[in-house]
N, C-alpha and C. Protein backbone atom coordinates (compact mmCIF):
# COMPACT_ATOMS: atom_id res chain seq x y z
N UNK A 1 92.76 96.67 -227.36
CA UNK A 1 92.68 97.28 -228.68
C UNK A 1 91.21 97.45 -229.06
N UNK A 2 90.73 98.76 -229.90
CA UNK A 2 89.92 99.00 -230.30
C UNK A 2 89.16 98.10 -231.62
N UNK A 3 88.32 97.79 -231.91
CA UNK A 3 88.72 96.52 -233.00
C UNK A 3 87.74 97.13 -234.06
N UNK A 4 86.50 97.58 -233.69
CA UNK A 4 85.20 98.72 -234.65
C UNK A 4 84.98 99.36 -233.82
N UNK A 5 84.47 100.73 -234.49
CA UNK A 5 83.49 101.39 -234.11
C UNK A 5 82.30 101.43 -235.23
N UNK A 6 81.75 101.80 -234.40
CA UNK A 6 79.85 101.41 -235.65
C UNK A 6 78.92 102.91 -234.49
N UNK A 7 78.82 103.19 -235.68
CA UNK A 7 77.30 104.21 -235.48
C UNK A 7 76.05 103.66 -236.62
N UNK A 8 74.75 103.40 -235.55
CA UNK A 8 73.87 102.94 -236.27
C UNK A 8 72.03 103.55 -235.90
N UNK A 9 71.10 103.21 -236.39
CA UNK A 9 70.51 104.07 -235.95
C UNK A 9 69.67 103.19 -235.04
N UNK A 10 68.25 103.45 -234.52
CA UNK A 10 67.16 102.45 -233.97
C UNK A 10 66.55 101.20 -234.79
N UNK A 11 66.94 101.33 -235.97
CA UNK A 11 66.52 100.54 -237.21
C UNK A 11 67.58 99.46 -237.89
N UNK A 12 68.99 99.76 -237.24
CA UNK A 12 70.21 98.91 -237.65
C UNK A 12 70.65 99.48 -238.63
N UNK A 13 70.67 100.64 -239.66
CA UNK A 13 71.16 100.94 -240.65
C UNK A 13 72.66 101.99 -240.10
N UNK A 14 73.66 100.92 -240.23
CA UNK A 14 74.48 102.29 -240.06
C UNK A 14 74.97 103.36 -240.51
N UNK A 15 75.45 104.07 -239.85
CA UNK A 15 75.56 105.54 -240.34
C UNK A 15 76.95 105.83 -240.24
N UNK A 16 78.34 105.23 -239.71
CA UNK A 16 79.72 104.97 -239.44
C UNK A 16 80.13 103.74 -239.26
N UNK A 17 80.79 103.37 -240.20
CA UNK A 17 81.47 102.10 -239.64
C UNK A 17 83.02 102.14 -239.64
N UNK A 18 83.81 102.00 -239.04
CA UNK A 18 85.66 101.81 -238.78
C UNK A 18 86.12 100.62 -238.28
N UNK A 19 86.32 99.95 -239.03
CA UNK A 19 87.40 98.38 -238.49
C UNK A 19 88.73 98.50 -238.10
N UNK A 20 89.45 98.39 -237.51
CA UNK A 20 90.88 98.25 -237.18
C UNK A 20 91.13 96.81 -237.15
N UNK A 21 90.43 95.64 -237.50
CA UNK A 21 90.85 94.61 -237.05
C UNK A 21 90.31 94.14 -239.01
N UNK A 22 91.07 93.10 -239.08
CA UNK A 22 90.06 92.43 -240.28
C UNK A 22 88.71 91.52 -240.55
N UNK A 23 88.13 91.71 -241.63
CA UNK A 23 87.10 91.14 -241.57
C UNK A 23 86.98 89.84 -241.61
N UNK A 24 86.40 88.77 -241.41
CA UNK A 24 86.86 87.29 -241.63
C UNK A 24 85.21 87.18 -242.92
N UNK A 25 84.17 87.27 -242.51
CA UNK A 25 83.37 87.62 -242.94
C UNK A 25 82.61 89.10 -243.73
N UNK A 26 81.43 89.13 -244.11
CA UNK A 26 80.50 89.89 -244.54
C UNK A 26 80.59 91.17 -243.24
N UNK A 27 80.96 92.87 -243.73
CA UNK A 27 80.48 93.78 -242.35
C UNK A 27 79.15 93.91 -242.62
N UNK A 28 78.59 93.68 -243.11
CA UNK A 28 76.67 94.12 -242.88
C UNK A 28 76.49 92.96 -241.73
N UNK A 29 76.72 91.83 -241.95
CA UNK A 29 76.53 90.60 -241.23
C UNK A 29 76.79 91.05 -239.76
N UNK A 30 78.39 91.33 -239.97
CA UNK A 30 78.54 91.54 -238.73
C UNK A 30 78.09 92.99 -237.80
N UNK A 31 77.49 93.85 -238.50
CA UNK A 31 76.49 95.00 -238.26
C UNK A 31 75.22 94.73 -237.58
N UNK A 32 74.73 93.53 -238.63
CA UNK A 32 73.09 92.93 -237.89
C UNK A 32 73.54 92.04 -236.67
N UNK A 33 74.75 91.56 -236.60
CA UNK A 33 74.71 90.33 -235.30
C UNK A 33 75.16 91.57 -234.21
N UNK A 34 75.93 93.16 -234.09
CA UNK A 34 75.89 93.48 -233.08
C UNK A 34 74.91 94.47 -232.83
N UNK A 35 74.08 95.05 -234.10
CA UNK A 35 73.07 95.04 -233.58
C UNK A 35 71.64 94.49 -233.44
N UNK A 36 72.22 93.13 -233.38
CA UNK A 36 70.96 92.26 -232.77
C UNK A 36 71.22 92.21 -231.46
N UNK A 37 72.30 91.87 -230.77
CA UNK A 37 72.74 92.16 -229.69
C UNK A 37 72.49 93.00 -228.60
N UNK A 38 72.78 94.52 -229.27
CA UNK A 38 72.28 95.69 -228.61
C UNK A 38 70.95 96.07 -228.48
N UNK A 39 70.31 95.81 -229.23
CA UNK A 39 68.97 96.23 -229.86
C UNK A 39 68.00 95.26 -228.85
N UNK A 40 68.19 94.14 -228.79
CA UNK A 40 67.45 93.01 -227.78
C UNK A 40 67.81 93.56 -226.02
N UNK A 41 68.42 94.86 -225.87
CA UNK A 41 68.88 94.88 -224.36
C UNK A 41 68.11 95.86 -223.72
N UNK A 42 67.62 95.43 -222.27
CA UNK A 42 66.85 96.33 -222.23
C UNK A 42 67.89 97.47 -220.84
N UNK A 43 66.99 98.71 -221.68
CA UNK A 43 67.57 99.78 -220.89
C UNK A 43 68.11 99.82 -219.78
N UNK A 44 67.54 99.29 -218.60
CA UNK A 44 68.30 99.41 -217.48
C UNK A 44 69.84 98.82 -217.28
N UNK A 45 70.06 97.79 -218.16
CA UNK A 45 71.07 97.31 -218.07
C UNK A 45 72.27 97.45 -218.62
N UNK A 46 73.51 97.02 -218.13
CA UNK A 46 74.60 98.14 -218.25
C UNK A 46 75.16 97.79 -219.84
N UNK A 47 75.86 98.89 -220.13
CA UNK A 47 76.23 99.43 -221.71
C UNK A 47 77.50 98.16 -221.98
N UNK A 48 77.91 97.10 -221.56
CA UNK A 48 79.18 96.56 -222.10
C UNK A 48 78.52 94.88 -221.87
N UNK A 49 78.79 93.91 -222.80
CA UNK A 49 78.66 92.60 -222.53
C UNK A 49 79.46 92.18 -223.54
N UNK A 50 79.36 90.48 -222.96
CA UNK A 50 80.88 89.81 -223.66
C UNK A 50 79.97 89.45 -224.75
N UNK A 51 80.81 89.72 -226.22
CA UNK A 51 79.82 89.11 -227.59
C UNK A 51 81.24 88.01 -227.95
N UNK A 52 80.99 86.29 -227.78
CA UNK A 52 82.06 86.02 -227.95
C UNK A 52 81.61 85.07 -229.81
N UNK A 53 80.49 85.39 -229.90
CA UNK A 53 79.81 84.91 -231.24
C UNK A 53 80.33 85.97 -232.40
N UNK A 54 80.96 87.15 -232.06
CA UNK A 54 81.52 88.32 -233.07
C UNK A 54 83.26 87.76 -233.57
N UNK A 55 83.71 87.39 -232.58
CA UNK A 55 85.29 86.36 -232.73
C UNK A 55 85.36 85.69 -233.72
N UNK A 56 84.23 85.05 -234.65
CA UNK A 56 84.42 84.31 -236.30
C UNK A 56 84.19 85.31 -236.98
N UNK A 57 84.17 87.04 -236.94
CA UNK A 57 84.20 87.78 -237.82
C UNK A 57 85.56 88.73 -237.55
N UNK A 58 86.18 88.79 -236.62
CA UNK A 58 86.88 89.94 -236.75
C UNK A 58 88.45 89.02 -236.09
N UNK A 59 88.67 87.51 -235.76
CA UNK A 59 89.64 87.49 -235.27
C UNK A 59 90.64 86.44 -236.88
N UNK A 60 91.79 86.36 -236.02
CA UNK A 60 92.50 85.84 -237.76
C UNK A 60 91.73 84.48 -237.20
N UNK A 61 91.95 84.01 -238.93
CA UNK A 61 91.14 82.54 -239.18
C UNK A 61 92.57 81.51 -238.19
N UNK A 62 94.25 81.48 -238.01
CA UNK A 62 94.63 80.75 -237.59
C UNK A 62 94.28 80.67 -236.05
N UNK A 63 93.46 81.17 -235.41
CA UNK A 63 93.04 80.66 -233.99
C UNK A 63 93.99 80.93 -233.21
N UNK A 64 95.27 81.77 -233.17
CA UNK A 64 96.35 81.72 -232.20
C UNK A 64 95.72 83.15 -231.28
N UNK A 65 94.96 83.77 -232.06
CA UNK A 65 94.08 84.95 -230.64
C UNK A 65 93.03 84.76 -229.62
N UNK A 66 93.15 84.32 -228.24
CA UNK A 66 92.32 83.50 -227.76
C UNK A 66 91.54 84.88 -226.62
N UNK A 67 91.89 86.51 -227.37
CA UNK A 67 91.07 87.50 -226.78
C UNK A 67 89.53 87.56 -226.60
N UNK A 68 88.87 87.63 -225.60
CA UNK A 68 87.47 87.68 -225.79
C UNK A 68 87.38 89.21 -226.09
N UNK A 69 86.03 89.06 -226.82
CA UNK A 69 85.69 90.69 -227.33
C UNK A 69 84.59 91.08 -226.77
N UNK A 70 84.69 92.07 -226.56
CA UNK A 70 83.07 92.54 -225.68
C UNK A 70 82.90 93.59 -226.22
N UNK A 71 81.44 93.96 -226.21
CA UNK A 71 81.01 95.21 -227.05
C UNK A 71 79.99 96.26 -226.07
N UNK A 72 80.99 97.21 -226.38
CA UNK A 72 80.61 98.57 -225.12
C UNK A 72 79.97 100.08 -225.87
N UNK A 73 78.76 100.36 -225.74
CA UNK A 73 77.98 101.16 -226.21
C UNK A 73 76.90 102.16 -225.28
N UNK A 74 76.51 102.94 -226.01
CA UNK A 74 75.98 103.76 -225.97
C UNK A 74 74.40 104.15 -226.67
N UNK A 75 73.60 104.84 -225.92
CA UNK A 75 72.17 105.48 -226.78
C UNK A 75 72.07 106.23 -226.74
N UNK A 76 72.10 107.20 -227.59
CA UNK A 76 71.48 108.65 -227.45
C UNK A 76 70.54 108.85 -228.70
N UNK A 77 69.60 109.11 -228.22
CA UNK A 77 68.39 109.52 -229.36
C UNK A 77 67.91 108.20 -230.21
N UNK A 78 68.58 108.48 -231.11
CA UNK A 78 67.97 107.45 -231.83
C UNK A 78 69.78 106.93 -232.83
N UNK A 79 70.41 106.67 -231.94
CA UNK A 79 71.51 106.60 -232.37
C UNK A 79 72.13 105.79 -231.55
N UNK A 80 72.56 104.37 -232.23
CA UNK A 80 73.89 103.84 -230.63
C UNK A 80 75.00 103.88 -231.53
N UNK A 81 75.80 104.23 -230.45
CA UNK A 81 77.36 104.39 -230.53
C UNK A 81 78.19 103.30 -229.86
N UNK A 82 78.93 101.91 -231.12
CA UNK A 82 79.55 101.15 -229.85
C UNK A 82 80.46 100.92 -230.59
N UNK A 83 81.27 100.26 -229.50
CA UNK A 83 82.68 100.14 -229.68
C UNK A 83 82.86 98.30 -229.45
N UNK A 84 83.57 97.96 -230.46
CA UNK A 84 83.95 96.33 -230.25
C UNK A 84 85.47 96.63 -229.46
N UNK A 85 85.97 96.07 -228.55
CA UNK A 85 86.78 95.81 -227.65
C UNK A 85 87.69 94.39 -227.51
N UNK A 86 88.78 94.54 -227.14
CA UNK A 86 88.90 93.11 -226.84
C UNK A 86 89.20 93.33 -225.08
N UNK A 87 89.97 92.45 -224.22
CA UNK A 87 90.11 92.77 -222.40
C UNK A 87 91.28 93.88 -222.48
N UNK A 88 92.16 94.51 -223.06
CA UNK A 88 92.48 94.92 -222.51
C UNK A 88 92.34 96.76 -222.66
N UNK A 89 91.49 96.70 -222.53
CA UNK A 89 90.42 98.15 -222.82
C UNK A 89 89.58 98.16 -221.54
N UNK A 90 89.40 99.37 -221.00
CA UNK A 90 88.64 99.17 -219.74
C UNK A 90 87.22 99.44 -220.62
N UNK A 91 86.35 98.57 -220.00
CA UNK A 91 85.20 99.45 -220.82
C UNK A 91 84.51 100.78 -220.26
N UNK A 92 85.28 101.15 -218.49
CA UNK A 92 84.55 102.42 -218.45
C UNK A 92 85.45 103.50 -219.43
N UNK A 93 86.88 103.21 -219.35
CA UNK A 93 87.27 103.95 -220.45
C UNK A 93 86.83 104.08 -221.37
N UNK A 94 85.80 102.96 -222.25
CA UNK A 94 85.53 103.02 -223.60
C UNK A 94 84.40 104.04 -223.54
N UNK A 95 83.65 103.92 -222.44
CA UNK A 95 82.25 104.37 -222.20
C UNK A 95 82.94 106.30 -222.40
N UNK A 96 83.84 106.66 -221.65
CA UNK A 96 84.37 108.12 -221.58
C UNK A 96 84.68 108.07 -223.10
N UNK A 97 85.51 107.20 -223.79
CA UNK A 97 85.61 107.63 -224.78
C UNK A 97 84.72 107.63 -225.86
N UNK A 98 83.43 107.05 -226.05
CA UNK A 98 82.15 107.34 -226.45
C UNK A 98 81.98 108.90 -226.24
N UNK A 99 81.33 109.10 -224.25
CA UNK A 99 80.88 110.33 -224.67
C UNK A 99 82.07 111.57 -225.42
N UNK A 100 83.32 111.46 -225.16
CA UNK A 100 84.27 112.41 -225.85
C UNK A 100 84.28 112.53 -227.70
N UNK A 101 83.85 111.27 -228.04
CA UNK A 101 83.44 111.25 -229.80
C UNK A 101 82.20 111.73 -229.72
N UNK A 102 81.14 111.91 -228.78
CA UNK A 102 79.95 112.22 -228.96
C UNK A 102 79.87 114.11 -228.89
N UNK A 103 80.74 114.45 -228.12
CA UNK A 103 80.81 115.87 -227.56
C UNK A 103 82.12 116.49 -228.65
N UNK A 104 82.47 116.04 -229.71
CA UNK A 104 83.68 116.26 -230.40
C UNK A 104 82.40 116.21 -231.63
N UNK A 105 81.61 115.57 -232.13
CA UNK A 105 80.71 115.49 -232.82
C UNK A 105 79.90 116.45 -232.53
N UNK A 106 79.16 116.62 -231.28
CA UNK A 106 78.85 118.00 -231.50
C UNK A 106 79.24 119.16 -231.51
N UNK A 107 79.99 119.25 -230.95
CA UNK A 107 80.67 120.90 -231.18
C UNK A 107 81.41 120.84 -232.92
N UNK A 108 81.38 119.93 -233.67
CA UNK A 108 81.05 120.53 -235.21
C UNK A 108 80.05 120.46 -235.95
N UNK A 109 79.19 119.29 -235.08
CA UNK A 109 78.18 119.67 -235.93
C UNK A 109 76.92 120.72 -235.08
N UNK A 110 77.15 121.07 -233.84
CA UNK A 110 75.96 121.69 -233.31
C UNK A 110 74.91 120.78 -233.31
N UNK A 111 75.22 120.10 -231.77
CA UNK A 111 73.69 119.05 -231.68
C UNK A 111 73.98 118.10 -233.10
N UNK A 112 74.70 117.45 -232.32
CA UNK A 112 74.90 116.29 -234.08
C UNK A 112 73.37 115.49 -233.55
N UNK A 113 72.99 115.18 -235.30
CA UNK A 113 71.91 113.90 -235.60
C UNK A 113 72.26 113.19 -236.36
N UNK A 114 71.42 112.27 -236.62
CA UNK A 114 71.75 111.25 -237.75
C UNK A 114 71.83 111.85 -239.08
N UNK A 115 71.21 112.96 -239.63
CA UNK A 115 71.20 113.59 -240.48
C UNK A 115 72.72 114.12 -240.59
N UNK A 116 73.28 114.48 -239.84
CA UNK A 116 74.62 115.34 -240.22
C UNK A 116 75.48 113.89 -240.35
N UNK A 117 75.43 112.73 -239.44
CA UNK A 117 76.29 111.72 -240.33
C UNK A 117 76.29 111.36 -241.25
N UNK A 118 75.16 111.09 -242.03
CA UNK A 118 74.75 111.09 -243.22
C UNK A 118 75.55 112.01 -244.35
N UNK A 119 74.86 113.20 -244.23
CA UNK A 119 75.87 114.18 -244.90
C UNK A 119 77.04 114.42 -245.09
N UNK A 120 77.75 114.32 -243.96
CA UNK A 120 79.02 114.50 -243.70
C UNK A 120 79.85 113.78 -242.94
N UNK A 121 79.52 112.56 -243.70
CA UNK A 121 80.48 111.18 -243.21
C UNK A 121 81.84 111.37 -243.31
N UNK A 122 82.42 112.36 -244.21
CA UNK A 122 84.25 112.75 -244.14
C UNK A 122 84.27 113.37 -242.76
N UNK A 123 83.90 114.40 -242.79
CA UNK A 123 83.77 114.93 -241.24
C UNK A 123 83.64 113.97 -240.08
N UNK A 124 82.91 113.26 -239.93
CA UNK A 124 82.63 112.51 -238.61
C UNK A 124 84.29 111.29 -238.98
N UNK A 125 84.29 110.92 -239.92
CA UNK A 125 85.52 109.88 -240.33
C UNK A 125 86.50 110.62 -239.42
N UNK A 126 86.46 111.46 -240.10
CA UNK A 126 87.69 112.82 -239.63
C UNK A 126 87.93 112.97 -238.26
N UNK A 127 86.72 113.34 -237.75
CA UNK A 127 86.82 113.68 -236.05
C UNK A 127 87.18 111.88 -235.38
N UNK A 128 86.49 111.21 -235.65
CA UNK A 128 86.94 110.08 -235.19
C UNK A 128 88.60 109.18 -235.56
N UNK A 129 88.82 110.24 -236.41
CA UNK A 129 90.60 109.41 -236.63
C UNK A 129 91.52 110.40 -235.86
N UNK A 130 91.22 111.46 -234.91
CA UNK A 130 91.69 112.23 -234.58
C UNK A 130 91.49 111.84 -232.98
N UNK A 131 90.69 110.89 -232.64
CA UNK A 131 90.70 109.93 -231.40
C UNK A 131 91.33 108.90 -230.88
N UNK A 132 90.57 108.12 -232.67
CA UNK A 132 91.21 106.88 -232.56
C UNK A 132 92.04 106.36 -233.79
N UNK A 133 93.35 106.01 -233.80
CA UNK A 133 94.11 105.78 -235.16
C UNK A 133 94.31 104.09 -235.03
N UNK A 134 94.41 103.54 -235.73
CA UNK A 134 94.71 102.18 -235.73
C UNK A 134 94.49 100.69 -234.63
N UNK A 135 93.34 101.51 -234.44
CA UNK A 135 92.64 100.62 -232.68
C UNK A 135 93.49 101.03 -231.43
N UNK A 136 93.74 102.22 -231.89
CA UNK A 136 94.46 103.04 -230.65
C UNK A 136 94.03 104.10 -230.22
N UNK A 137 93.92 105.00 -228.65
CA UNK A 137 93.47 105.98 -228.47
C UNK A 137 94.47 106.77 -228.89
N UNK A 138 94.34 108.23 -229.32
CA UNK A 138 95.47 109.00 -229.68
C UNK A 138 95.13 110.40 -228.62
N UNK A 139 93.73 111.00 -228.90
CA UNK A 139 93.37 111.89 -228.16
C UNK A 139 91.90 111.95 -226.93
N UNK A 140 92.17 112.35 -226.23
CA UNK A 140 91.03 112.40 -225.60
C UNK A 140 90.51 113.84 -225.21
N UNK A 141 90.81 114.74 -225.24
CA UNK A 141 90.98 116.44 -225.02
C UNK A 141 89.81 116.77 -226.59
N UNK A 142 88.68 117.33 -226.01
CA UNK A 142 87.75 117.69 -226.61
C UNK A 142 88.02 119.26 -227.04
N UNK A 143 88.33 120.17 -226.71
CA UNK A 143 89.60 121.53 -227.14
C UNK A 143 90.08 121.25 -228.35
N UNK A 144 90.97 120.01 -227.74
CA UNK A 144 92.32 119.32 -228.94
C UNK A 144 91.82 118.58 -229.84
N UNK A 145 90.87 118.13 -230.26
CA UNK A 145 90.06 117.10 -231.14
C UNK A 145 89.10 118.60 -232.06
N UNK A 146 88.70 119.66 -231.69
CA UNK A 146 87.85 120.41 -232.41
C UNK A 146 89.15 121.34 -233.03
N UNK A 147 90.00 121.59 -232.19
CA UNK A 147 90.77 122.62 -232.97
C UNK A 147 91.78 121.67 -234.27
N UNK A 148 91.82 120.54 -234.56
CA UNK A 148 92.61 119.74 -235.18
C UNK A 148 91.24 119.64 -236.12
N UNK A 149 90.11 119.49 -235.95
CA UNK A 149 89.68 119.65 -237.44
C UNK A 149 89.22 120.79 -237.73
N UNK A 150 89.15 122.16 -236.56
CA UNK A 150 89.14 123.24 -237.34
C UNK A 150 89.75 123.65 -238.43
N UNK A 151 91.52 123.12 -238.04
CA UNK A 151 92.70 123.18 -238.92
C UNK A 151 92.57 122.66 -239.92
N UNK A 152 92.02 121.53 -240.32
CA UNK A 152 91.97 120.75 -241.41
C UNK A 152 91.09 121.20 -242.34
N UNK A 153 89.78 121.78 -241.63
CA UNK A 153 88.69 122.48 -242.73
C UNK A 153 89.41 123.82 -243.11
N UNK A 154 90.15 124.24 -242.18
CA UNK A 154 90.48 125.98 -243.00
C UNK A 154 91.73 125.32 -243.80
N UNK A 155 91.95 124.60 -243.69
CA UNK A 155 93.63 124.22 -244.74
C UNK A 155 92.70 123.50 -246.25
N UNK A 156 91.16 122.67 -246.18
CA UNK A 156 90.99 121.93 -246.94
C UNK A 156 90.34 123.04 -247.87
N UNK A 157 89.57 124.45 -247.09
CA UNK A 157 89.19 125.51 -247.55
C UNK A 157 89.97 126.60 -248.28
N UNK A 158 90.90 126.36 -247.84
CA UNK A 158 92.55 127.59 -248.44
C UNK A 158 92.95 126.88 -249.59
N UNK A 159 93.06 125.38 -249.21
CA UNK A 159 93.37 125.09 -250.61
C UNK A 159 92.65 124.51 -252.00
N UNK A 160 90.88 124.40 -251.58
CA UNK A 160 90.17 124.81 -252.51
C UNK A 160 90.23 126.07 -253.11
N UNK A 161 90.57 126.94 -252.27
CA UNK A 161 90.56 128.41 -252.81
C UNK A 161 91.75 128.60 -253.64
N UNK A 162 92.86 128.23 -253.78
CA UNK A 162 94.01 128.68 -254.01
C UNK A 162 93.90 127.81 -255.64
N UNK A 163 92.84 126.75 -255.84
CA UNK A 163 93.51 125.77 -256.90
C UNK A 163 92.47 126.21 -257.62
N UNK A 164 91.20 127.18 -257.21
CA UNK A 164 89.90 127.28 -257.90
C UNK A 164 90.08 128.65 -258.27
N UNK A 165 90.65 129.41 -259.44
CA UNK A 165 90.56 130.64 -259.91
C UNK A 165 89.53 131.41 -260.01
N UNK A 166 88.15 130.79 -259.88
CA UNK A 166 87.02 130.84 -260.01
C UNK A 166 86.15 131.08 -258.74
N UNK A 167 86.52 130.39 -257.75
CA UNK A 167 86.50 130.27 -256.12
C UNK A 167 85.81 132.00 -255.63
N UNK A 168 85.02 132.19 -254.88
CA UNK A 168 84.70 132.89 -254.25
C UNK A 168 85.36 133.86 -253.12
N UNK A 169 86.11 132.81 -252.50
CA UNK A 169 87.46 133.19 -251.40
C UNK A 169 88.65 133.89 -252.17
N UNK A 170 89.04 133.13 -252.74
CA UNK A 170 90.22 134.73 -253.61
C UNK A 170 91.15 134.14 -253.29
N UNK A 171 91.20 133.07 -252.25
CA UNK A 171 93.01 132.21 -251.85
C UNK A 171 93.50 133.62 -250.94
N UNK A 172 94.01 134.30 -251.54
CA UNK A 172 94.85 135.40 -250.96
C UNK A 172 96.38 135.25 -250.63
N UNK A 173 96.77 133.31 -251.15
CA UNK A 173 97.96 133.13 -250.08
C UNK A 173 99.23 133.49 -251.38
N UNK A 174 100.12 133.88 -250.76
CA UNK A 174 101.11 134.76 -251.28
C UNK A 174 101.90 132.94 -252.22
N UNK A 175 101.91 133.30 -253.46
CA UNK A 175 102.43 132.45 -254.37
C UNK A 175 101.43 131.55 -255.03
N UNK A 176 100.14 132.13 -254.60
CA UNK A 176 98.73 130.48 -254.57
C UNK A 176 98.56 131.21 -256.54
N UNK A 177 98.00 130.19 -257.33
CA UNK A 177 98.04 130.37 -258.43
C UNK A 177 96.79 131.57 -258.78
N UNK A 178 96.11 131.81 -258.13
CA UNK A 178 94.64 132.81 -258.08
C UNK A 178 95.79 134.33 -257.87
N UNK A 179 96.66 134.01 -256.93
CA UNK A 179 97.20 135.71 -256.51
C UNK A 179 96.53 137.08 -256.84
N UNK A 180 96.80 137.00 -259.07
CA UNK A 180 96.42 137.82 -259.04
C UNK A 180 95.35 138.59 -260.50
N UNK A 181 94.43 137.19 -259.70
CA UNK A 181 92.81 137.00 -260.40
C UNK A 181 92.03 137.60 -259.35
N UNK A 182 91.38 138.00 -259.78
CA UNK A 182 90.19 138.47 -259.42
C UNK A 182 88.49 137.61 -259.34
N UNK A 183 88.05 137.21 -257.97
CA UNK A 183 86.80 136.78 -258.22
C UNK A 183 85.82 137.42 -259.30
N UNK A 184 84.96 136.31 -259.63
CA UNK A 184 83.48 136.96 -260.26
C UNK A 184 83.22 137.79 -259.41
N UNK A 185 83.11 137.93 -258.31
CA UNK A 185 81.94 138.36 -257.30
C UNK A 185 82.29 139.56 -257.67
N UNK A 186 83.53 139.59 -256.86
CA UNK A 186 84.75 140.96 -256.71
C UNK A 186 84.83 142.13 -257.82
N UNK A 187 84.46 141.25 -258.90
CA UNK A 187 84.60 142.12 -260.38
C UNK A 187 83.14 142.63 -260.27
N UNK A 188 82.20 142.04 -260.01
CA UNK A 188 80.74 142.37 -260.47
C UNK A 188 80.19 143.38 -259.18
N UNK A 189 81.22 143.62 -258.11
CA UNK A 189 80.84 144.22 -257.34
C UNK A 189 81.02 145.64 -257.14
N UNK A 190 82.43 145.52 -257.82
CA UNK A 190 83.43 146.42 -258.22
C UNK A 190 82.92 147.76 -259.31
N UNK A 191 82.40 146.77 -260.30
CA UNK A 191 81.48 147.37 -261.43
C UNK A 191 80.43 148.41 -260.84
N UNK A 192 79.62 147.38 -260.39
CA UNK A 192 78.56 148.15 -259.53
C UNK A 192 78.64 149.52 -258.60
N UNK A 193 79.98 149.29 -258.13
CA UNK A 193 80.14 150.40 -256.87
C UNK A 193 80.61 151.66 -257.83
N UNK A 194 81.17 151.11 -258.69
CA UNK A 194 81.74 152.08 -259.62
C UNK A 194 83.95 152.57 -259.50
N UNK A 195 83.95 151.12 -258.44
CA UNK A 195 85.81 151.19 -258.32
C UNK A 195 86.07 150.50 -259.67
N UNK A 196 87.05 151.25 -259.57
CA UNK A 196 87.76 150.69 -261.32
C UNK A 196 87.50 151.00 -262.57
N UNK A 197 86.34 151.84 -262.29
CA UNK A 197 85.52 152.98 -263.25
C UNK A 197 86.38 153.71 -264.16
N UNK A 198 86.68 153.78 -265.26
CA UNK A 198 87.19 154.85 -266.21
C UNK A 198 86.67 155.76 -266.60
């Protein structure tokens, strides 16, 4: 099972955080202890080690889970991407499924940075619950992960349009309460061209 994911930057400030497991403690706490972890490793060495000092933050307080957790990550730029794990997760799987949130991230944001997580933390939330739902993989198909929030932005966009009479888009959808309003734009353009002219 998947237990966090954390996006953070070279500095420890993160920029995503997702728990599937509960907290026992403080998440900033447990933010600085994995990336004190990561941050102390040096490059050549490989992306997954056992963190069994993270287990008093994320396992239940009655002690009957005796899973070790290991934490499997990633660097790119100035950004690590990791994943808390418990064994029965491969971590090269985790590692594929890194770069597939990383390549699902960019193709909406074009060359994602830290700047676009920032901004548009619904979005990245978004693309990442469309991977992973409840410390579970759901998708791995980078196609199938962009066209599922294409859908969601033109549905979250149709129905800004449809509830905003005012809206720029016009709705257009047959019964939407705008039907049969007319944009500002539309009117002031209208004017101008001289349609609707008496």
């Amino acid at each position: 099972m998947i237990h966090a994911v954390l996006i953070f930057n070279t500095s420890g400030v993160p920029r995503l955080t997702k728990f599937y497991s509960p907290i026992a403690h403080s998440a900033q706490k447990l933010v600085e202890r994995i990336f004190a972890l990561v941050s102390s490793r040096q490059p050549g060495l490989c992306n997954f080690l056992d963190a069994p000092e993270l287990e008093t933050f994320l396992k239940p307080k009655d002690g009957t889970d005796d899973e070790k957790l290991r934490v499997v990550y990633r660097n790119y730029a100035t950004l690590y991407f990791v994943f808390v794990v418990d064994h029965a997760e491969s971590e090269l799987g985790i590692l594929d499924l890194i770069q597939v949130f990383v390549e699902s991230l960019d193709s909406a944001f074009e060359n994602v940075c830290e700047l676009d997580l920032v901004f548009n933390f619904d979005e990245a939330h978004h693309i990442l619950a469309e991977i992973i739902q409840g410390g579970l993989v759901l998708e791995t198909n980078v196609t199938e992960i962009d066209r599922a929030v294409q859908e969601a932005a033109r549905a979250r966009k149709e129905s800004f349009a449809s509830a905003n009479p005012l809206s720029l888009g016009g709705g257009g959808a047959v019964g939407s309460r705008s039907a049969g309003l007319q944009s500002p734009l539309g009117w002031l353009a209208g004017r101008l061209t001289g349609v609707g002219a008496r």
